[in-house]
PDB file of N, CA and C in Angstrom:
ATOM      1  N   UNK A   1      -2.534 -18.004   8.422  1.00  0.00           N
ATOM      2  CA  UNK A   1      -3.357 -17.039   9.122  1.00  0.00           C
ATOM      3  C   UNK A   1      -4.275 -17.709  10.138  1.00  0.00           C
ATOM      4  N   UNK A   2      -5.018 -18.766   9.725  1.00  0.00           N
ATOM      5  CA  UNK A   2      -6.110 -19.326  10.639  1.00  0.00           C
ATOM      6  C   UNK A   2      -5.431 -20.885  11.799  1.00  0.00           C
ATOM      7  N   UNK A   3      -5.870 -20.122  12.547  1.00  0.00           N
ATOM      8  CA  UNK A   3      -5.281 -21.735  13.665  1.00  0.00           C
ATOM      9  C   UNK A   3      -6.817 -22.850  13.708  1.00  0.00           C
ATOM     10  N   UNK A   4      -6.484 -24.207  13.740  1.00  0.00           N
ATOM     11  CA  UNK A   4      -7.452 -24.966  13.302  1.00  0.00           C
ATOM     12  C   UNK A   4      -7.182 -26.104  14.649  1.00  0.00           C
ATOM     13  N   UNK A   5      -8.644 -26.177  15.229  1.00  0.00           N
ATOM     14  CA  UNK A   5      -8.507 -27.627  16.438  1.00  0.00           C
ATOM     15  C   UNK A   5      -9.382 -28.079  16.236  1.00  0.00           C
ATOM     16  N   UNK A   6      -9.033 -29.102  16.279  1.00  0.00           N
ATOM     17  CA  UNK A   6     -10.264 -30.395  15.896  1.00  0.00           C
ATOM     18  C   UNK A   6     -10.505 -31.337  17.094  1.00  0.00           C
ATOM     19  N   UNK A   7     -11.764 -31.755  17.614  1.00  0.00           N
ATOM     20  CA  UNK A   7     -11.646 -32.972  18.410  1.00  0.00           C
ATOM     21  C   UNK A   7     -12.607 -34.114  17.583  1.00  0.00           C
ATOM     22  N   UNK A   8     -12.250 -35.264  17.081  1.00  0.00           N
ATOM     23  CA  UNK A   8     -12.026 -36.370  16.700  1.00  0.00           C
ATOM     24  C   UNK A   8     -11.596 -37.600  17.586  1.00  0.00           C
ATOM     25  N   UNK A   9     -12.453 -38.163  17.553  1.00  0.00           N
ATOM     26  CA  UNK A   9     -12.423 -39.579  18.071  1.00  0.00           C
ATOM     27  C   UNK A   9     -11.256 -40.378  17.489  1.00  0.00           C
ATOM     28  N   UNK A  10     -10.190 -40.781  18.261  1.00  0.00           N
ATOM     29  CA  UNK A  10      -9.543 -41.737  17.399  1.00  0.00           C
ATOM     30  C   UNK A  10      -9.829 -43.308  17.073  1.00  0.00           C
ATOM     31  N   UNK A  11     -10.256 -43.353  17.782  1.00  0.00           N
ATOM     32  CA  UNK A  11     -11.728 -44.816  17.629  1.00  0.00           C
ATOM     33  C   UNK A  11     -13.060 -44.931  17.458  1.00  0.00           C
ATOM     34  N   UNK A  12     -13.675 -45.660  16.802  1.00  0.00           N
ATOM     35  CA  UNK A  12     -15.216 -45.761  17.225  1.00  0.00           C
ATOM     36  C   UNK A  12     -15.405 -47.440  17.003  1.00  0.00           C
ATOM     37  N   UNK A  13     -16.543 -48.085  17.355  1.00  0.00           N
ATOM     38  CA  UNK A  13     -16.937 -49.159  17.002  1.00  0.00           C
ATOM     39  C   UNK A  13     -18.016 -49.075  15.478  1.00  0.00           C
ATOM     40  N   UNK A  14     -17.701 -49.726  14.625  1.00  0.00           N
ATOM     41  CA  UNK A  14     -18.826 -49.566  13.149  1.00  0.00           C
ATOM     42  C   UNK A  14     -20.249 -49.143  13.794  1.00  0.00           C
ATOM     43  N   UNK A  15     -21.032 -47.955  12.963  1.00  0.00           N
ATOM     44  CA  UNK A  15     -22.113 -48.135  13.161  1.00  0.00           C
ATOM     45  C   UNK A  15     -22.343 -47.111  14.099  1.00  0.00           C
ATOM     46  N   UNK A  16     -21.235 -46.649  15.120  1.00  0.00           N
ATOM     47  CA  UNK A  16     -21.469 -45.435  16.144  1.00  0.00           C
ATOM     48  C   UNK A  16     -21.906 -44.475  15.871  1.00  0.00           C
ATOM     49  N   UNK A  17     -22.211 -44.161  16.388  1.00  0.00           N
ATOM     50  CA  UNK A  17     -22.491 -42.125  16.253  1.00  0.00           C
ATOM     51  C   UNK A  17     -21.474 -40.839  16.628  1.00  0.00           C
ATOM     52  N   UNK A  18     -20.603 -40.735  16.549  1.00  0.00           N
ATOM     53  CA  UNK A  18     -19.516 -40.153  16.994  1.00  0.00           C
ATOM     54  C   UNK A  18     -19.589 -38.227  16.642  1.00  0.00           C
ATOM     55  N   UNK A  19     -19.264 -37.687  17.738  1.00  0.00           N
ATOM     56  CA  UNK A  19     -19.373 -36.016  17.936  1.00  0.00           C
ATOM     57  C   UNK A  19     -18.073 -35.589  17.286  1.00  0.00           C
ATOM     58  N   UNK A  20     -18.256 -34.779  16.567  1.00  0.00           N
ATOM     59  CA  UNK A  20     -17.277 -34.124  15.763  1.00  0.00           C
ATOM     60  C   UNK A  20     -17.000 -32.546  16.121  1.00  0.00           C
ATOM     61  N   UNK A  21     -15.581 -31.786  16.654  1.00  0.00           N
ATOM     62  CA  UNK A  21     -16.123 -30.521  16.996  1.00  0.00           C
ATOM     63  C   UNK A  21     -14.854 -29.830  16.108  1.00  0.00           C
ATOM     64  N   UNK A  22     -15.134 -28.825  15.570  1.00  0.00           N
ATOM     65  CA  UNK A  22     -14.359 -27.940  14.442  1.00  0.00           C
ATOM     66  C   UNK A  22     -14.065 -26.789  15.243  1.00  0.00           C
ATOM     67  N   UNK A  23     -12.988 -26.372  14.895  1.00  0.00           N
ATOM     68  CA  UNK A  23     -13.134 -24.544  14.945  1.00  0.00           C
ATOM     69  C   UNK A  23     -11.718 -24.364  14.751  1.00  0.00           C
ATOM     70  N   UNK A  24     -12.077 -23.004  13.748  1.00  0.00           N
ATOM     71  CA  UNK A  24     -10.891 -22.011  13.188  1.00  0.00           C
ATOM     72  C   UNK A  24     -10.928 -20.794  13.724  1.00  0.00           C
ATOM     73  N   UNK A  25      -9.670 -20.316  14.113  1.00  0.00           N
ATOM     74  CA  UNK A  25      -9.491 -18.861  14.718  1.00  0.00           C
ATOM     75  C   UNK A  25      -9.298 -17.751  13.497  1.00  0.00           C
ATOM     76  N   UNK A  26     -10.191 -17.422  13.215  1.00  0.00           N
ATOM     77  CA  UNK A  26     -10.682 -16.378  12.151  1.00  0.00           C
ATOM     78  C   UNK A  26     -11.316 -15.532  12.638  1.00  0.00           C
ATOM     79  N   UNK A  27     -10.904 -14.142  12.721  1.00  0.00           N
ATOM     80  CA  UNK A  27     -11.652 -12.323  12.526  1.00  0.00           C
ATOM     81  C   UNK A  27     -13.433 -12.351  12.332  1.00  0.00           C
ATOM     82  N   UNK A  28     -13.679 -12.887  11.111  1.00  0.00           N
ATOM     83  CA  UNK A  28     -15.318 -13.130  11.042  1.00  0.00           C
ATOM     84  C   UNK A  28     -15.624 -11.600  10.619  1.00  0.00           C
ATOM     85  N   UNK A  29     -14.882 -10.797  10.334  1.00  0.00           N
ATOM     86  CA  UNK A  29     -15.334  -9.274  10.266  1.00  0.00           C
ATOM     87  C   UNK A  29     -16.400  -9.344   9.280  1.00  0.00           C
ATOM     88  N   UNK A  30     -17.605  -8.839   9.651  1.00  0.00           N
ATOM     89  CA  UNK A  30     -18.755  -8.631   8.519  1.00  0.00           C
ATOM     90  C   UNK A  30     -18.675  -7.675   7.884  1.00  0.00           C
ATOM     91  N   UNK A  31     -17.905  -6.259   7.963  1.00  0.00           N
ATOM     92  CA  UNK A  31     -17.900  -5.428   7.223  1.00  0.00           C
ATOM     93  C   UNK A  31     -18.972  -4.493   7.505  1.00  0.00           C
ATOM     94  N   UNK A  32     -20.007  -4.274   8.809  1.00  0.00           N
ATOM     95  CA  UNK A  32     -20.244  -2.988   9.193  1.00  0.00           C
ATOM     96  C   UNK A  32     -20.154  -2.809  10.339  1.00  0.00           C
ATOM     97  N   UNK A  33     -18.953  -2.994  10.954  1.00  0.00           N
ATOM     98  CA  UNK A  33     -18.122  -2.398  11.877  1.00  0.00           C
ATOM     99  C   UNK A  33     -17.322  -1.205  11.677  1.00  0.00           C
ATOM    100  N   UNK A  34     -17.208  -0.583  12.393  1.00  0.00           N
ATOM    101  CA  UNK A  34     -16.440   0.696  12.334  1.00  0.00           C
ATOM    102  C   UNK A  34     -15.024   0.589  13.506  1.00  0.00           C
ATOM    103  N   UNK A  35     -14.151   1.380  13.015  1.00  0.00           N
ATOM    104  CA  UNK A  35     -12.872   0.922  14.107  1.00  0.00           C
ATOM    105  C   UNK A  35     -13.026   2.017  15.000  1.00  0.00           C
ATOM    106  N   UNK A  36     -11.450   2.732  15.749  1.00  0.00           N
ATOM    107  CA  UNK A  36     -11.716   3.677  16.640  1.00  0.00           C
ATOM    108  C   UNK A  36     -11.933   5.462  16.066  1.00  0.00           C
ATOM    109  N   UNK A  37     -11.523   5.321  14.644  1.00  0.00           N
ATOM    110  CA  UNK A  37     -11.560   6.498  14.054  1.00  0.00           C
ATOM    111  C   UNK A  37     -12.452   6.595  13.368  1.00  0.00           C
ATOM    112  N   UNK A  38     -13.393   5.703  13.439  1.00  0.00           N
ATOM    113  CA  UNK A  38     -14.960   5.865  12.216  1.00  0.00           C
ATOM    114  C   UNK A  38     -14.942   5.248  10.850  1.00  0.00           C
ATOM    115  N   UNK A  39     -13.605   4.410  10.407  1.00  0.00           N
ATOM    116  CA  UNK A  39     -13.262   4.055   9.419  1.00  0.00           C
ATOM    117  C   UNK A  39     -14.128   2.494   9.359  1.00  0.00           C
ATOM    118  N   UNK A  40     -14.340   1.996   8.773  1.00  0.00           N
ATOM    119  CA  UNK A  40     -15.180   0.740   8.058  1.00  0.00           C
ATOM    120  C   UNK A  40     -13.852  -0.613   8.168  1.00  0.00           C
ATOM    121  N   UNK A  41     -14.155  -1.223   8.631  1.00  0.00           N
ATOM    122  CA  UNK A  41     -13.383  -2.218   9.190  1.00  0.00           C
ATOM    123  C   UNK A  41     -14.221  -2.959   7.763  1.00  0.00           C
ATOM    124  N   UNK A  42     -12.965  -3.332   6.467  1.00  0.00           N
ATOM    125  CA  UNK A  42     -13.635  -4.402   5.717  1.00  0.00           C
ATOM    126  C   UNK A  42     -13.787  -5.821   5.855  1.00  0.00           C
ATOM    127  N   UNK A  43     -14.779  -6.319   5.241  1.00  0.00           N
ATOM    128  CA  UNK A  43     -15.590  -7.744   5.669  1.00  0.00           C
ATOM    129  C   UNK A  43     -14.364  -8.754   5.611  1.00  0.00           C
ATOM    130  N   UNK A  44     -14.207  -9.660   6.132  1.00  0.00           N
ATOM    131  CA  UNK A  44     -13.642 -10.653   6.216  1.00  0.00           C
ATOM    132  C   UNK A  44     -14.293 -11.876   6.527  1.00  0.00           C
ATOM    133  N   UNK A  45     -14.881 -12.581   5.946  1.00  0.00           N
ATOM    134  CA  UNK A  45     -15.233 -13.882   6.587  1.00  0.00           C
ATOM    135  C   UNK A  45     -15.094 -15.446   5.775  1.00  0.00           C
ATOM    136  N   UNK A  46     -15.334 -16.546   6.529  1.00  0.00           N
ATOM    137  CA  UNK A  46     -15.436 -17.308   6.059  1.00  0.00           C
ATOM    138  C   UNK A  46     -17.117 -17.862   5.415  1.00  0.00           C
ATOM    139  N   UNK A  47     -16.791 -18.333   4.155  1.00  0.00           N
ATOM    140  CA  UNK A  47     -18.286 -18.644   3.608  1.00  0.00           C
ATOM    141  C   UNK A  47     -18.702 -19.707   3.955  1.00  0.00           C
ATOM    142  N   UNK A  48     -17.652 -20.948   3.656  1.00  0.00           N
ATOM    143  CA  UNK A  48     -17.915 -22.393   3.329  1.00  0.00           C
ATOM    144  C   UNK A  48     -16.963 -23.030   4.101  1.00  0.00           C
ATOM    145  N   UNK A  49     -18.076 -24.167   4.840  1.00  0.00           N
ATOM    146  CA  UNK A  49     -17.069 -25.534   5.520  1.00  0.00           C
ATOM    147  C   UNK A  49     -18.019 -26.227   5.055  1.00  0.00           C
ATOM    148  N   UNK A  50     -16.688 -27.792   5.008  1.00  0.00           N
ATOM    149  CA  UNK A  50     -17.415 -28.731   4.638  1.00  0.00           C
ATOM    150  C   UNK A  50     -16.459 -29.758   5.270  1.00  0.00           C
ATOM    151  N   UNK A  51     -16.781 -31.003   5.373  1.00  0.00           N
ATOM    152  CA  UNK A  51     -16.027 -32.015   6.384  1.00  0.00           C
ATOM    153  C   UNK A  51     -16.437 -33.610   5.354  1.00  0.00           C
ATOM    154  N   UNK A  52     -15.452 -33.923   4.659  1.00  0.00           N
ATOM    155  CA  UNK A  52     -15.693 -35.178   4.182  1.00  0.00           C
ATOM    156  C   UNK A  52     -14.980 -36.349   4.883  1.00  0.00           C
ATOM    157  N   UNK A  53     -15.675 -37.440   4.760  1.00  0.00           N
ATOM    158  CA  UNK A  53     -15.244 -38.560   5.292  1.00  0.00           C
ATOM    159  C   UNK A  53     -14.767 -39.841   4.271  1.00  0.00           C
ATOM    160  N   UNK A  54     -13.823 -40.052   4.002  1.00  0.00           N
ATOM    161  CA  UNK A  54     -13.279 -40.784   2.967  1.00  0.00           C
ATOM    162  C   UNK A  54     -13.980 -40.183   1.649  1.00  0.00           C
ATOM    163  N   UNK A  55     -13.708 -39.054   1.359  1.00  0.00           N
ATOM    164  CA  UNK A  55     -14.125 -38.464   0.423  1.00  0.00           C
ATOM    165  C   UNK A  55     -15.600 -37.950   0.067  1.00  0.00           C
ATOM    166  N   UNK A  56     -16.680 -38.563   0.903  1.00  0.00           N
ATOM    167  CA  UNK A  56     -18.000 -38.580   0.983  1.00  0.00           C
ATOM    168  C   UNK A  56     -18.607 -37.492   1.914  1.00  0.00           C
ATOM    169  N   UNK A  57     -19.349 -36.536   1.381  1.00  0.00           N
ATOM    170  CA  UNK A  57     -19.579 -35.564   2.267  1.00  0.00           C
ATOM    171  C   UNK A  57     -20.224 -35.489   3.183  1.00  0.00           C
ATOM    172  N   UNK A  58     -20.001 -35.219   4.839  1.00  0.00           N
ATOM    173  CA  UNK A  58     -20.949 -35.673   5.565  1.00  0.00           C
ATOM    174  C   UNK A  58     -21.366 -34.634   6.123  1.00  0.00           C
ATOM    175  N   UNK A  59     -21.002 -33.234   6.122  1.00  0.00           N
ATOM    176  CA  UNK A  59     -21.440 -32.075   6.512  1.00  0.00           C
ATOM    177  C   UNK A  59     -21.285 -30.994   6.225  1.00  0.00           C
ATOM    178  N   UNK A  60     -22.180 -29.825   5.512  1.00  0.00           N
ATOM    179  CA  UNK A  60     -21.358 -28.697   5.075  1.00  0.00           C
ATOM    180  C   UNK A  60     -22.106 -27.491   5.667  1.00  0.00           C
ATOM    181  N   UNK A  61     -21.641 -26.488   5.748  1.00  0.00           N
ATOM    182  CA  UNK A  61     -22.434 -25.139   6.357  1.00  0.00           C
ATOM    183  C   UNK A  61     -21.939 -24.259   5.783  1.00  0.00           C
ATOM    184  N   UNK A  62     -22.740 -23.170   5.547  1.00  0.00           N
ATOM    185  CA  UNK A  62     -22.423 -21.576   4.917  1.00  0.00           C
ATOM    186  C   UNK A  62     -22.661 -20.718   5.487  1.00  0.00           C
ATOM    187  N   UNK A  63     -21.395 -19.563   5.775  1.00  0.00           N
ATOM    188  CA  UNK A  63     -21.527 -18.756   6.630  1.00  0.00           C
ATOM    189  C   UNK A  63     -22.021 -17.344   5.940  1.00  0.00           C
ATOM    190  N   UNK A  64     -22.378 -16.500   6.736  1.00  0.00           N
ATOM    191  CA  UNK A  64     -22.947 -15.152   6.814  1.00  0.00           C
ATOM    192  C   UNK A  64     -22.047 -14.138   7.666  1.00  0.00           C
ATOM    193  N   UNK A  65     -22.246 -12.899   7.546  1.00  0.00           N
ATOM    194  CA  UNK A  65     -22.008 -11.579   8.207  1.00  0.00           C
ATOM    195  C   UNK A  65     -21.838 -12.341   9.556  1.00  0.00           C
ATOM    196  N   UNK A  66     -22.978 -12.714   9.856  1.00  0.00           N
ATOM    197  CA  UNK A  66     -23.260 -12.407  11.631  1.00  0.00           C
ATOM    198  C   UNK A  66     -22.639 -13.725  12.474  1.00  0.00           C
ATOM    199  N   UNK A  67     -21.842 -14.337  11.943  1.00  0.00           N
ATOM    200  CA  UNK A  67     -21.347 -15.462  12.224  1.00  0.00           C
ATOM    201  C   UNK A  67     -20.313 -14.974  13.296  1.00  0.00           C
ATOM    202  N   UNK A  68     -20.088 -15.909  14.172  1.00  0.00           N
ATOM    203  CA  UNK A  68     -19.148 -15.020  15.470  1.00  0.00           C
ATOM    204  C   UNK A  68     -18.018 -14.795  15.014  1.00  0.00           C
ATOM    205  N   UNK A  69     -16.711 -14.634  15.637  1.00  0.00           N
ATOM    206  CA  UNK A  69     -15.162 -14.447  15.217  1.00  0.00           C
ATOM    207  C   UNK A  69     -15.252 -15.980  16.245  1.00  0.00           C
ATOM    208  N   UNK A  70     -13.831 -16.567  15.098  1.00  0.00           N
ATOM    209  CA  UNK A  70     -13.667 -18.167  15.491  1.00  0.00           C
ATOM    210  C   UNK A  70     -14.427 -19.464  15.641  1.00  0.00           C
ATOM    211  N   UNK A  71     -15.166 -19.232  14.651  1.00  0.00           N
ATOM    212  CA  UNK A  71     -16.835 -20.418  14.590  1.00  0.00           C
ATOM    213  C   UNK A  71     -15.902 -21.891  14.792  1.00  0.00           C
ATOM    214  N   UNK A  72     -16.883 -22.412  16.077  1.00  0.00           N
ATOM    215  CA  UNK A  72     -16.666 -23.490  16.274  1.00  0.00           C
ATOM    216  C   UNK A  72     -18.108 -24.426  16.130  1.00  0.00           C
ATOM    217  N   UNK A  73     -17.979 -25.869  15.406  1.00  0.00           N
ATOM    218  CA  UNK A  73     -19.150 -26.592  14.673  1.00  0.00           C
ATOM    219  C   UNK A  73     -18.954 -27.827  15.437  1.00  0.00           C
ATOM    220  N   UNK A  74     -19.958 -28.376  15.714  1.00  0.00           N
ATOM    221  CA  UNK A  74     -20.298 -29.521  16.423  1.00  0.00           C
ATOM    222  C   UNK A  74     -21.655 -30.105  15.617  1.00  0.00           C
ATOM    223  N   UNK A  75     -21.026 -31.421  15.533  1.00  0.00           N
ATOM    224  CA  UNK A  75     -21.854 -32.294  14.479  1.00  0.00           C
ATOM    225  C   UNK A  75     -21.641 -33.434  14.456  1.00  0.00           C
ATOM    226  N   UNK A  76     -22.220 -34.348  14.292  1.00  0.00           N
ATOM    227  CA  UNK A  76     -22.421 -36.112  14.400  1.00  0.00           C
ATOM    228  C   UNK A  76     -22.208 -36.769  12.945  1.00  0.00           C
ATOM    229  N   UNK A  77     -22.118 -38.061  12.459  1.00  0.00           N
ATOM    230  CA  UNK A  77     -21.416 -38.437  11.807  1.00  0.00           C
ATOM    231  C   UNK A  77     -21.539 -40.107  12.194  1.00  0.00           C
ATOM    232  N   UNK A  78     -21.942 -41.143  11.476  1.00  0.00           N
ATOM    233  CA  UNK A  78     -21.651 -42.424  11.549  1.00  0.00           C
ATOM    234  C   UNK A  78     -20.510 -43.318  11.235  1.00  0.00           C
ATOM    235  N   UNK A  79     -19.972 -43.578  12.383  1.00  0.00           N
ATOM    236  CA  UNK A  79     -18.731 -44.420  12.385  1.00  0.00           C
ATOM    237  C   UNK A  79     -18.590 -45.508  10.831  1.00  0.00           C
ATOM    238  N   UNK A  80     -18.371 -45.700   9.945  1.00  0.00           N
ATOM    239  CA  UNK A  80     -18.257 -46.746   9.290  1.00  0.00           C
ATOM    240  C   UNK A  80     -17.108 -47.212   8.671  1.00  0.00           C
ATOM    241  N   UNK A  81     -16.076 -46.872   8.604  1.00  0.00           N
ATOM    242  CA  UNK A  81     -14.715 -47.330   8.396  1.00  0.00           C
ATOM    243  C   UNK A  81     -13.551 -46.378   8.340  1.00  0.00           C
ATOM    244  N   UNK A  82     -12.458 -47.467   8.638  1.00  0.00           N
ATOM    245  CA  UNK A  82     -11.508 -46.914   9.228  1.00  0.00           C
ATOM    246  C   UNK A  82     -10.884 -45.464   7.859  1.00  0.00           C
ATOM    247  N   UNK A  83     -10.522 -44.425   8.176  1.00  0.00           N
ATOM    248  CA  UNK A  83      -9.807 -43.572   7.316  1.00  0.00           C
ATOM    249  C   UNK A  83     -10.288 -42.070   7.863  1.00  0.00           C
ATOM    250  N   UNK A  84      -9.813 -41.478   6.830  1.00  0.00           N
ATOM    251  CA  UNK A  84      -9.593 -39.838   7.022  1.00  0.00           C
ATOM    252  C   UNK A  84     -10.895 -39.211   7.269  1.00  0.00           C
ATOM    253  N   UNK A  85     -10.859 -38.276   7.465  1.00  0.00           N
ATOM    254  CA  UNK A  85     -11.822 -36.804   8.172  1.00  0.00           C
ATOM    255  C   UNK A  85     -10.986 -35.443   7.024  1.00  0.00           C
ATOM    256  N   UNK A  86     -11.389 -34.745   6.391  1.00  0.00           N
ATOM    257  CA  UNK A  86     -11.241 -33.820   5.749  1.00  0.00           C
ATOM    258  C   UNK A  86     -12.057 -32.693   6.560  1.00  0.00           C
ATOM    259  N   UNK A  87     -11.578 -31.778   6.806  1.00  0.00           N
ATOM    260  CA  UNK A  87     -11.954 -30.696   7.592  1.00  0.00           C
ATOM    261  C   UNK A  87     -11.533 -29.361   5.781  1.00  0.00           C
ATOM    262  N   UNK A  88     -12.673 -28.438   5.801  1.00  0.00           N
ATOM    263  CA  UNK A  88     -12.014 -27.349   4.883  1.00  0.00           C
ATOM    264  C   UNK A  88     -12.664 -25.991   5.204  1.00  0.00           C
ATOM    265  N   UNK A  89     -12.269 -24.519   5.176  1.00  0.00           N
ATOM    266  CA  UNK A  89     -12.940 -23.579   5.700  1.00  0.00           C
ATOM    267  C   UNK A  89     -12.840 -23.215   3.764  1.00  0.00           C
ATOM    268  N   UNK A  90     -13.368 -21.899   3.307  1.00  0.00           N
ATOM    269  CA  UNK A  90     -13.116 -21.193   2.480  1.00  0.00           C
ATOM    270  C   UNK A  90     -13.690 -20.096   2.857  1.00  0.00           C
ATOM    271  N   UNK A  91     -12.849 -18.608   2.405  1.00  0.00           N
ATOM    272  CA  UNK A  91     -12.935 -17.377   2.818  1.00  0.00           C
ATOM    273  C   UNK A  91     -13.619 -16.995   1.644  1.00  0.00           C
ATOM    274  N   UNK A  92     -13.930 -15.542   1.661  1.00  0.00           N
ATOM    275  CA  UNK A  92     -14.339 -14.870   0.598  1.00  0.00           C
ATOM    276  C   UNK A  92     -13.833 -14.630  -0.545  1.00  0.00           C
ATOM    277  N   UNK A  93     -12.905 -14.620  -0.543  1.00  0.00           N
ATOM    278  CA  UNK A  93     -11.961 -14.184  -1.222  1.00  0.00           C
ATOM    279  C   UNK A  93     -11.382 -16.328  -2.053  1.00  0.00           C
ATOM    280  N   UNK A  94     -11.578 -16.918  -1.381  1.00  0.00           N
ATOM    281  CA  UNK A  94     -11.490 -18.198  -2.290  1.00  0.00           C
ATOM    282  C   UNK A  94     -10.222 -19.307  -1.757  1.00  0.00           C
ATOM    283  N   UNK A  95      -9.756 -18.193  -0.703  1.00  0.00           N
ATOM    284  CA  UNK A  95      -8.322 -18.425  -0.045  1.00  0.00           C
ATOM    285  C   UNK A  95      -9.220 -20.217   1.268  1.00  0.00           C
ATOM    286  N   UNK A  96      -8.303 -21.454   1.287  1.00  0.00           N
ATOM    287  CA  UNK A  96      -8.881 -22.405   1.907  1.00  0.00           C
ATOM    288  C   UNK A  96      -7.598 -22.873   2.728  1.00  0.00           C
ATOM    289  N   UNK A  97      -8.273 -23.232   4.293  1.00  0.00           N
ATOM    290  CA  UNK A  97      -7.706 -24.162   4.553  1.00  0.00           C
ATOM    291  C   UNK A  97      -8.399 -25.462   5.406  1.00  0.00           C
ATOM    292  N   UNK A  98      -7.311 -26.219   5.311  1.00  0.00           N
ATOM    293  CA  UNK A  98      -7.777 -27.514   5.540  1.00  0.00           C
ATOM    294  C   UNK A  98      -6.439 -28.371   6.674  1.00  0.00           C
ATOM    295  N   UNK A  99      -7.683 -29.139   7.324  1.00  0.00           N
ATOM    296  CA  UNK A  99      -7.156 -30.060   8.276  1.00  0.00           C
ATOM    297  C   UNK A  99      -7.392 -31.829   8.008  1.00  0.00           C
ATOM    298  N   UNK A 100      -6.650 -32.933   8.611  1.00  0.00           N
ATOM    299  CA  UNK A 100      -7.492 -34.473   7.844  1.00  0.00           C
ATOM    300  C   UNK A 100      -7.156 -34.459   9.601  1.00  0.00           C
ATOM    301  N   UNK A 101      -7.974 -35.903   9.936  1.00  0.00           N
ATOM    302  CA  UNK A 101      -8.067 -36.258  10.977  1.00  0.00           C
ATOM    303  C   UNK A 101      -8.257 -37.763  10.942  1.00  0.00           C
ATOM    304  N   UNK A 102      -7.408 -38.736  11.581  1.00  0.00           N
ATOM    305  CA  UNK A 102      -7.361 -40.299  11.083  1.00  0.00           C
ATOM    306  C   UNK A 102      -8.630 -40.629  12.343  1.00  0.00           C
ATOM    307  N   UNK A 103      -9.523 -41.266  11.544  1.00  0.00           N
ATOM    308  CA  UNK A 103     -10.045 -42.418  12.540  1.00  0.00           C
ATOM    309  C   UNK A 103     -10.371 -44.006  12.026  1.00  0.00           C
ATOM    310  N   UNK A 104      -9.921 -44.885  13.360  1.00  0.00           N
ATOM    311  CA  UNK A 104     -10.061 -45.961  13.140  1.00  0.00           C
ATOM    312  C   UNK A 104     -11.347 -46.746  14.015  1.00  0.00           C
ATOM    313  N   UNK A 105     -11.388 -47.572  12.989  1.00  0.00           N
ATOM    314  CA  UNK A 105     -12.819 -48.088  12.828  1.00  0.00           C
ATOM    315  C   UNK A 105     -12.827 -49.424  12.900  1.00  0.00           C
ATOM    316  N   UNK A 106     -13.731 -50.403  14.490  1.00  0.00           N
ATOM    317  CA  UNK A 106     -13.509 -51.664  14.324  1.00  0.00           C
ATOM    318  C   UNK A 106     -14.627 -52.444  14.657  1.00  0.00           C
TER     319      UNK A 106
END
């Protein structure tokens, strides 16, 4: 269901500061919307991202109602060795997905 782009550095030097930018193409429906016939468009959203870095968590956020459709996250992060990026959304409903992203580190 959700399309996922990531921009990730594929390098950094140890010690950098490196920009991290997320975003999933997700509805975001909060659930008091109404459609064209007056009917209640039910909530849909995502609650929880979180972004680990070799398993270590380096950023997480929780979403709300008023969160746009397709939240895109921009966030910093210290270069310190070479390996994975874990990207994860979770919906309301408990349903997750997830992206990894390699960076190397010298």
């Amino acid at each position: 269901m959700a399309a996922i782009r990531l921009a990730v550095p594929d390098t950094a030097q140890r010690g950098e500061v490196i920009e991290i930018k997320a975003l999933i193409q997700h509805p975001m429906e909060s659930g008091f919307r109404r459609g064209s016939r007056g009917e209640v468009i039910p909530r849909n959203i995502i609650t929880r991202f979180e972004c680990r870095y070799n398993g270590a968590l380096v950023f997480a956020s929780d979403f709300q109602p008023a969160i746009a459709a397709n939240p895109i996250l921009t966030f910093h992060t210290v270069a310190t060795e070479t390996g994975e990026l874990e990207f994860k959304w979770t919906d309301q409903n408990g349903e997750a997905w997830s992206e990894i992203a390699t960076i190397t580190v010298t």
